[in-house]
C-alpha atoms as a PDB file:
ATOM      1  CA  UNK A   1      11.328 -18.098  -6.890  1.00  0.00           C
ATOM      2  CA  UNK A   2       9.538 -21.741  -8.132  1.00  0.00           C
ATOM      3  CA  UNK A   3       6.778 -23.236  -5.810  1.00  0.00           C
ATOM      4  CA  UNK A   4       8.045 -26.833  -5.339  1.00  0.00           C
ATOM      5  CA  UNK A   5       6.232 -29.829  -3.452  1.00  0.00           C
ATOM      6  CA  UNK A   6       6.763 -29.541   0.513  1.00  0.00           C
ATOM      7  CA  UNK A   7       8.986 -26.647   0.264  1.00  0.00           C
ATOM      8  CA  UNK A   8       7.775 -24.520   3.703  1.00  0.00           C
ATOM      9  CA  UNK A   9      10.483 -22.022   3.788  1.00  0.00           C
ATOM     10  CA  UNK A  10      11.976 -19.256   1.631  1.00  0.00           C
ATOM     11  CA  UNK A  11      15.348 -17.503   2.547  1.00  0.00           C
ATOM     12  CA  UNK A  12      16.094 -14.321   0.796  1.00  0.00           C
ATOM     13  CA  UNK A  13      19.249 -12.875   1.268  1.00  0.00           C
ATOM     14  CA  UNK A  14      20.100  -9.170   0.120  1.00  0.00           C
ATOM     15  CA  UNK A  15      23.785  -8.204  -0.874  1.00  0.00           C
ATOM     16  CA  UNK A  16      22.911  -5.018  -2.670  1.00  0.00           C
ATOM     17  CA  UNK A  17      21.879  -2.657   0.127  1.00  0.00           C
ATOM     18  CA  UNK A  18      18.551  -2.442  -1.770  1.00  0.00           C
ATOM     19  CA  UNK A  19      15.898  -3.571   1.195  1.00  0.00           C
ATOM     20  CA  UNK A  20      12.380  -3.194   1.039  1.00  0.00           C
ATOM     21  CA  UNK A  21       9.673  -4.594   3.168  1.00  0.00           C
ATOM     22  CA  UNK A  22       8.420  -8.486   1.740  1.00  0.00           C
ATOM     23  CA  UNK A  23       4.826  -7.604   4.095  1.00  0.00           C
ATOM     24  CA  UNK A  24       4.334  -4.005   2.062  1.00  0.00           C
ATOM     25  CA  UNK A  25       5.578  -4.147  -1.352  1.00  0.00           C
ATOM     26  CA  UNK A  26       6.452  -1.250  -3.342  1.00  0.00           C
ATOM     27  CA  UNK A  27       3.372  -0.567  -5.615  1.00  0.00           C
ATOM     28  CA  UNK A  28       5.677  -0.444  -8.850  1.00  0.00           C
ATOM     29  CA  UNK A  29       4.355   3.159  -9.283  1.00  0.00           C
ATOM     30  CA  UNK A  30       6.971   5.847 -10.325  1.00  0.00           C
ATOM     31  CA  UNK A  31       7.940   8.822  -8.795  1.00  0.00           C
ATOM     32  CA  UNK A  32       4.922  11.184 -10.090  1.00  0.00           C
ATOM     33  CA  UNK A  33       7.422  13.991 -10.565  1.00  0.00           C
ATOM     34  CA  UNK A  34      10.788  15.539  -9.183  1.00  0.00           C
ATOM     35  CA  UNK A  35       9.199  17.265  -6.346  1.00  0.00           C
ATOM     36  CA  UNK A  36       7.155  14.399  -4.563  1.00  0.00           C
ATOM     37  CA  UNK A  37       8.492  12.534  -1.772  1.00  0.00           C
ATOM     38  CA  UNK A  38       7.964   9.504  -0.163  1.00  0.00           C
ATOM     39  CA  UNK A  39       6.119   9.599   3.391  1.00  0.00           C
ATOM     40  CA  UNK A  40       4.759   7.561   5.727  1.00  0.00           C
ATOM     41  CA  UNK A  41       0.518   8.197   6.479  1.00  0.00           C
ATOM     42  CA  UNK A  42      -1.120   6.154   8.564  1.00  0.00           C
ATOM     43  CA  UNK A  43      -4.548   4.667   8.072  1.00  0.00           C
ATOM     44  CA  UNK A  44      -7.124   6.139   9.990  1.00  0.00           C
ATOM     45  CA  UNK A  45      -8.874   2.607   9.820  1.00  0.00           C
ATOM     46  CA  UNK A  46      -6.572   0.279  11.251  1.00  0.00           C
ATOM     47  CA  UNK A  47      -3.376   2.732  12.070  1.00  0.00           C
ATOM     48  CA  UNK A  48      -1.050   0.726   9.759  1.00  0.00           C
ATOM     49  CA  UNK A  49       1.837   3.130   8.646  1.00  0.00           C
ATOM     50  CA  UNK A  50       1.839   3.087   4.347  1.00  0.00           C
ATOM     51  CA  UNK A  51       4.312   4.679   1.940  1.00  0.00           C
ATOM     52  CA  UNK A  52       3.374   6.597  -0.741  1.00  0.00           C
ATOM     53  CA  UNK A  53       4.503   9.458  -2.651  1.00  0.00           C
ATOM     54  CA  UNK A  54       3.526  12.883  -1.947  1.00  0.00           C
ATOM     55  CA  UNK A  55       3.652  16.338  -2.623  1.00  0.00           C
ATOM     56  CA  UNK A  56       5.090  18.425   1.187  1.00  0.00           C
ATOM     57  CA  UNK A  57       5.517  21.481   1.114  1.00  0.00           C
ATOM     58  CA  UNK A  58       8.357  23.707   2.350  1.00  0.00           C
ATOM     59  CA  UNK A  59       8.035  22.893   6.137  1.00  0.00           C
ATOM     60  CA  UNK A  60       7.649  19.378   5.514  1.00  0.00           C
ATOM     61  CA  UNK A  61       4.159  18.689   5.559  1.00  0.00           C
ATOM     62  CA  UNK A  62       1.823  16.308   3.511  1.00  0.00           C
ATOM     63  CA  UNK A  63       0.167  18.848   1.191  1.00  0.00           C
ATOM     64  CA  UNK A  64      -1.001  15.638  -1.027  1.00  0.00           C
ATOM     65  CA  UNK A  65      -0.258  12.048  -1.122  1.00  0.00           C
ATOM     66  CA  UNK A  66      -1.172   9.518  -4.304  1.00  0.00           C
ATOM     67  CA  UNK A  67      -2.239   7.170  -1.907  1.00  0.00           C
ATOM     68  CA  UNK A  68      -5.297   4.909  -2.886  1.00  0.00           C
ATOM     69  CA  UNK A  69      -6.042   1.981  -0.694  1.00  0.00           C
ATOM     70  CA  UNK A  70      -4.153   0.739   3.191  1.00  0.00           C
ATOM     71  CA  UNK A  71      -1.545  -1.805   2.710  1.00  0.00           C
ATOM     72  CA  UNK A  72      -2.322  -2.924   5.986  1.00  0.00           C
ATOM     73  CA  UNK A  73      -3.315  -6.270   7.328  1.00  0.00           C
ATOM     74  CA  UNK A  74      -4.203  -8.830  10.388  1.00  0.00           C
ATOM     75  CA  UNK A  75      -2.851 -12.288  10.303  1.00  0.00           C
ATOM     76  CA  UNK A  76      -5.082 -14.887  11.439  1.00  0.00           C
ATOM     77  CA  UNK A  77      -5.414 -17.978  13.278  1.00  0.00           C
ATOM     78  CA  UNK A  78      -5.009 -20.032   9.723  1.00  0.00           C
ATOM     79  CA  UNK A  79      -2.751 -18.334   8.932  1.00  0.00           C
ATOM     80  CA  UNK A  80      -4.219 -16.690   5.993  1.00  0.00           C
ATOM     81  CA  UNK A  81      -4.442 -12.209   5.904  1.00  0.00           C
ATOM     82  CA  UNK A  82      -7.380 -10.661   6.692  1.00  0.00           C
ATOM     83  CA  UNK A  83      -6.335  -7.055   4.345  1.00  0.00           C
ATOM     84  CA  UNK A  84      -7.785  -3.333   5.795  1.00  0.00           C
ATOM     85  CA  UNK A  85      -8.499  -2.267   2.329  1.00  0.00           C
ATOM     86  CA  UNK A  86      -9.293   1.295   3.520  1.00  0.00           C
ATOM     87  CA  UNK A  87      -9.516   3.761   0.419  1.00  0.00           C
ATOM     88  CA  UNK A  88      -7.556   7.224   0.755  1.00  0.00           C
ATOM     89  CA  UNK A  89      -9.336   8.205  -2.562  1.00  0.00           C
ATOM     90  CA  UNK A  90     -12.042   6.382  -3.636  1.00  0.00           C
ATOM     91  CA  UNK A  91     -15.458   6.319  -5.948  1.00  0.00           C
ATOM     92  CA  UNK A  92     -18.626   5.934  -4.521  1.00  0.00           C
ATOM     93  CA  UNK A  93     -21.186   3.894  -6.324  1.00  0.00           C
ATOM     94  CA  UNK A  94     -24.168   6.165  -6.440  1.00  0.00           C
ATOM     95  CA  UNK A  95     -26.966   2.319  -5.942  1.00  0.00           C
ATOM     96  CA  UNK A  96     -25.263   1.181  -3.179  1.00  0.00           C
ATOM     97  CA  UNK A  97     -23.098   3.677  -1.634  1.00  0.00           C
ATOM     98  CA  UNK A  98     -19.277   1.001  -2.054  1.00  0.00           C
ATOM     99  CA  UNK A  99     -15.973   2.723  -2.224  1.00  0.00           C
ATOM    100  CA  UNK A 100     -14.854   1.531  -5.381  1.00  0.00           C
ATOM    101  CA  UNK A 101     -10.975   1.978  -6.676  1.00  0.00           C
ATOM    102  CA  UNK A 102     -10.859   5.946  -8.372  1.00  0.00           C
ATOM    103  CA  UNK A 103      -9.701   3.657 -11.704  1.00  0.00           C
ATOM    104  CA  UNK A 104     -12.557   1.636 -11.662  1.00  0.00           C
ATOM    105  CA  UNK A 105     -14.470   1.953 -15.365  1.00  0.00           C
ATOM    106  CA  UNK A 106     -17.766   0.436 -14.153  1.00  0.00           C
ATOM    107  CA  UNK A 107     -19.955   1.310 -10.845  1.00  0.00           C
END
């Protein structure tokens, strides 16, 4: 899709039976290994529901997901996303105490 002067809608049409949500994009990450599973874990910031990948065990529970940060957001007045940005797994900066992403080099 091209950005175009004064163009204020975009319809996308799917033939191929292969939906996904436009508001929570798939990360792009692959499937960590043959076992993991895709569930749903809600944020305990904001309660939005995010897919990720995760280990369950026999009876179906979440024994680990590879979660990192809520997908969740507010839409405001403008317009414009205000993003949770919770961290499920994060690094703490040891000066000032910010969750940083666990792939971050530098704190």
């Amino acid at each position: 899709m091209r950005l175009y002067e004064g163009k204020k809608d975009c319809l996308v049409m799917e033939f191929a039976g292969n939906c996904y949500d436009l508001f929570q994009p798939e990360l792009g990450d692959p499937k960590p290994n043959s076992e993991s599973e895709m569930v749903t874990i809600p944020c305990p910031a904001c309660q939005f529901n995010n897919n990720f990948w995760a280990k369950v065990d026999d009876n179906g529970f979440v024994v680990e997901h590879y979660g990192r940060q809520c997908q969740g957001y507010k839409k405001l007045e403008d317009g414009s996303r205000d993003i949770c940005g919770y961290r499920f797994r994060a690094k703490i900066c040891e000066l000032c105490g910010e969750a940083n992403d666990i792939a971050s080099t530098t704190l």
